[in-house]
Protein backbone atom coordinates (compact mmCIF):
# COMPACT_ATOMS: atom_id res chain seq x y z
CA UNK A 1 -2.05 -7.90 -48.42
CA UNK A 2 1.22 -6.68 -46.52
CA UNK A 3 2.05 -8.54 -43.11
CA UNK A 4 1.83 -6.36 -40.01
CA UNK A 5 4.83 -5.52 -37.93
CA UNK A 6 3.09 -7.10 -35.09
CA UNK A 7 1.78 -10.81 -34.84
CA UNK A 8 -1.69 -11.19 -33.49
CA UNK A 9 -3.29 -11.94 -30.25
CA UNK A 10 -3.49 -15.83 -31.22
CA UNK A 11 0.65 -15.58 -31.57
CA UNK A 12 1.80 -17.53 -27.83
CA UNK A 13 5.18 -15.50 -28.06
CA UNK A 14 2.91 -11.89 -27.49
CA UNK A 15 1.00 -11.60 -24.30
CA UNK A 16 -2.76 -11.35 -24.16
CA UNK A 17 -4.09 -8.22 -24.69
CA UNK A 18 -5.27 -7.05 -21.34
CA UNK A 19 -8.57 -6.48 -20.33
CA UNK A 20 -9.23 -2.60 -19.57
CA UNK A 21 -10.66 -1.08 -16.84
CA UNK A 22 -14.62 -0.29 -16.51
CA UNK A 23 -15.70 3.76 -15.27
CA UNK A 24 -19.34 0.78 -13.99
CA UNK A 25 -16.98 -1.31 -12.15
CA UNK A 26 -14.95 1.45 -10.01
CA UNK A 27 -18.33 3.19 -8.80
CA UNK A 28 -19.74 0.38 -8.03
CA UNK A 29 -16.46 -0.59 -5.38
CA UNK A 30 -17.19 3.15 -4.57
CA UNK A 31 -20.14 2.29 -3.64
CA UNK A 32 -18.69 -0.81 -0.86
CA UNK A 33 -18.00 2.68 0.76
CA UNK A 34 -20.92 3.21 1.72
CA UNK A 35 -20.51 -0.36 4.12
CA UNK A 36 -17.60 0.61 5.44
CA UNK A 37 -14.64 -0.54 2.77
CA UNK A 38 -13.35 2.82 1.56
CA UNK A 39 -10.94 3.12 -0.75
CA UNK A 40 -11.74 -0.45 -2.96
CA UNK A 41 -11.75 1.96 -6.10
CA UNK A 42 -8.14 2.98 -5.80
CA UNK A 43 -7.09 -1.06 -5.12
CA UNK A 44 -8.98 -1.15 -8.51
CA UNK A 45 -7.41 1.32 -10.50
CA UNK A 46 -3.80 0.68 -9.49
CA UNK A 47 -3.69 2.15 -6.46
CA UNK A 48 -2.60 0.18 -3.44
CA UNK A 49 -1.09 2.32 -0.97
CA UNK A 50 -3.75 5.12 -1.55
CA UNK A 51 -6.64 2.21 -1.54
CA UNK A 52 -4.90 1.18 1.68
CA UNK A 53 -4.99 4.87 3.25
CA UNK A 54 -8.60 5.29 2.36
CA UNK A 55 -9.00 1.41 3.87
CA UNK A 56 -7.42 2.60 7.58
CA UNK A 57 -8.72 6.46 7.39
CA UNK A 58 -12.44 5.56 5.94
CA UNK A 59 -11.93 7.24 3.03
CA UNK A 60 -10.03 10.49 4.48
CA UNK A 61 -13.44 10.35 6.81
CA UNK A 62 -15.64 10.16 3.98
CA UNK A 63 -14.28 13.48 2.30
CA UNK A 64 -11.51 11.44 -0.15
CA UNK A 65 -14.33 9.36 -0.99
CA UNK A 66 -16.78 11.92 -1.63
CA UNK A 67 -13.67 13.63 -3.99
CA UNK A 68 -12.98 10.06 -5.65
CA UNK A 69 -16.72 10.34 -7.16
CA UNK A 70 -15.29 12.45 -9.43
CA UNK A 71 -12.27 11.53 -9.87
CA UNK A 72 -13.43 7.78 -11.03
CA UNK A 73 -13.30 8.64 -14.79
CA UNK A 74 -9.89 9.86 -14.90
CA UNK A 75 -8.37 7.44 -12.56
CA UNK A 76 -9.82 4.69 -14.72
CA UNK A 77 -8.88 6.67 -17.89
CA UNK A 78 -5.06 6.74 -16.58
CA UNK A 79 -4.92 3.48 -15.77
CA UNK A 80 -6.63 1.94 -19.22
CA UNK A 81 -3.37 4.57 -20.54
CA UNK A 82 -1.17 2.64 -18.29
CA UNK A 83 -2.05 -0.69 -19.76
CA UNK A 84 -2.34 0.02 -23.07
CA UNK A 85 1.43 1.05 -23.05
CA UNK A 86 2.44 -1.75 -21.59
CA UNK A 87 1.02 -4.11 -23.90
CA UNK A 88 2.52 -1.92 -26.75
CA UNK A 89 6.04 -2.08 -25.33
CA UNK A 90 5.15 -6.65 -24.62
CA UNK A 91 4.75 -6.30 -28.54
CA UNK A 92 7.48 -4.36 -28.98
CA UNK A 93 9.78 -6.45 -27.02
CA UNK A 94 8.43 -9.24 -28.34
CA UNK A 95 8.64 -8.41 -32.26
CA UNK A 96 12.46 -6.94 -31.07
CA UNK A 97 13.47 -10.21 -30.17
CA UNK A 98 12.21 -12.16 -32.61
CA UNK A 99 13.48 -9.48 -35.24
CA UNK A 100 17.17 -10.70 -33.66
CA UNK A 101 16.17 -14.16 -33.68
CA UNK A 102 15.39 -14.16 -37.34
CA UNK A 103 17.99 -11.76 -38.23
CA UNK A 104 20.48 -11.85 -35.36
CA UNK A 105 23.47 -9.58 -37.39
CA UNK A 106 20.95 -6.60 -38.77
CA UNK A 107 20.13 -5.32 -35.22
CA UNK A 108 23.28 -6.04 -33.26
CA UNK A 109 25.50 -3.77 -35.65
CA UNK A 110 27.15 -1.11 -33.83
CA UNK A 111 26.94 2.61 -34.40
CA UNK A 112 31.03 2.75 -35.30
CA UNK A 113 30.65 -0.72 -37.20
CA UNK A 114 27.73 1.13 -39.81
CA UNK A 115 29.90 4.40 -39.78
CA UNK A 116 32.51 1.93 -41.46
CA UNK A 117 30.57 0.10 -43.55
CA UNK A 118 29.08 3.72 -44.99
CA UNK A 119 32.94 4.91 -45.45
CA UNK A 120 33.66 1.73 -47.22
CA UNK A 121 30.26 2.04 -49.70
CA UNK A 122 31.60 5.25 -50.12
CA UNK A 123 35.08 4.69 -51.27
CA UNK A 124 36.64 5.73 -48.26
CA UNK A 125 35.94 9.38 -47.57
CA UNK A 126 32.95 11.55 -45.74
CA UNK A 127 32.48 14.63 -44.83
CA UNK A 128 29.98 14.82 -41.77
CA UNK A 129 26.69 15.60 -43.51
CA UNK A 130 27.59 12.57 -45.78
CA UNK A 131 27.92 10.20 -42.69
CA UNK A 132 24.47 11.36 -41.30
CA UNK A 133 22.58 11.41 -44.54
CA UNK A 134 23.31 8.12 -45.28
CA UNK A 135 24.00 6.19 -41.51
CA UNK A 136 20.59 8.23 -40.46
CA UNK A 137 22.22 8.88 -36.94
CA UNK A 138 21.84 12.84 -35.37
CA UNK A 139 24.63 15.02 -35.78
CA UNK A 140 25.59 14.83 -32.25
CA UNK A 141 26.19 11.28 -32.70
CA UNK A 142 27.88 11.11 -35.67
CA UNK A 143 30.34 14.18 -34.39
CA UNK A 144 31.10 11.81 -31.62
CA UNK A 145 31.28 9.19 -34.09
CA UNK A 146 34.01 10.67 -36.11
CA UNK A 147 35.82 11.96 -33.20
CA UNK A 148 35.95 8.45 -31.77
CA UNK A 149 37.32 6.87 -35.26
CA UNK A 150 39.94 9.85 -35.42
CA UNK A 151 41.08 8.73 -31.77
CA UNK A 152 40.82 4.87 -32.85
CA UNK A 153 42.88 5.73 -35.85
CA UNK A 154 40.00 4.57 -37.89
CA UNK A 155 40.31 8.02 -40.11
CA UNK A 156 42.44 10.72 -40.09
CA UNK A 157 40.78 14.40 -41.12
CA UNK A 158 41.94 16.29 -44.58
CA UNK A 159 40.75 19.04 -46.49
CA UNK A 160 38.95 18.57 -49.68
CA UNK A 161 41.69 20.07 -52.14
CA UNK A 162 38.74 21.66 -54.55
CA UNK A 163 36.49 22.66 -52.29
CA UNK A 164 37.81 23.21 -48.85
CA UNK A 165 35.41 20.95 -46.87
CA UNK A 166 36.29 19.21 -44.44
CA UNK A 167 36.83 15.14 -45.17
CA UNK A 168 37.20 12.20 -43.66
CA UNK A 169 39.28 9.69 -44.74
CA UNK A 170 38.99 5.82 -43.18
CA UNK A 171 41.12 3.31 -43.91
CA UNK A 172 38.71 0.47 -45.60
């Protein structure tokens, strides 16, 4: 059985998973409305400033409020969106930095220091399709890449005497 990228909930490096919001639980703080505290649902859903304008205006004089009835299920649907990526991104963060705590050389690598190491595995010379097949960067980036060793005097551009192509020959 394979180990999964992420640790589990248990793990005290990864937050706790958070606890999602209920479609029950924002009608019913609709339903303070009805006593006079408007606008409890948007507090609820992540809402201040809103939850405070229905607070002051009673619920845009009962109209916002009336509006917010059906609203409820997508507010609370956005929200429980909201905090879902969060967490994702805590785990991601988290299983990033323990990644470079583990292995503190394999993500702190440079895009110009794997561009070198790629020329070097490759006795010396790329053409540009070469460098993004095997460095997996876009071909933007590995244009600017290849520009920025030329100016560095990293490598220093030739024509492949067979072929034509253009090469790119480093010095490693």
């Amino acid at each position: 059985m394979g180990q999964s990228r992420y640790r589990g909930i248990n793990d005290p490096q990864v937050q706790p998973r958070p606890s999602f919001l209920s479609v029950g639980m924002a009608y019913l703080l609709w339903c303070a409305s009805l006593m006079g505290l408007c606008g409890l649902q948007r507090f609820y859903v992540g809402q201040p400033m809103m939850g405070l304008f229905y607070l002051i205006t009673f619920g845009f004089c009962g109209v916002g409020q009336f509006i917010d009835l059906f609203l409820i299920p997508s507010m609370v649907e956005q929200r429980n969106t909201y905090l879902r990526g969060r967490y994702l991104m805590a785990l991601e963060v988290s299983y990033l930095a323990r990644a470079q705590e583990t292995e503190p050389n394999s993500t702190s690598i440079t895009p110009m220091q794997r561009l070198l190491q790629v020329a070097k595995e490759q006795g010396g010379v790329l053409s540009a399709a070469q460098a993004a097949l095997h460095t997996g960067f876009d071909a933007k980036q590995i244009e600017e890449l290849l520009f920025e060793a030329q100016r560095l005097g990293y490598a220093y551009v030739f024509n492949d005497p067979e072929t034509g192509a253009v090469r790119y020959r480093f010095d490693v």
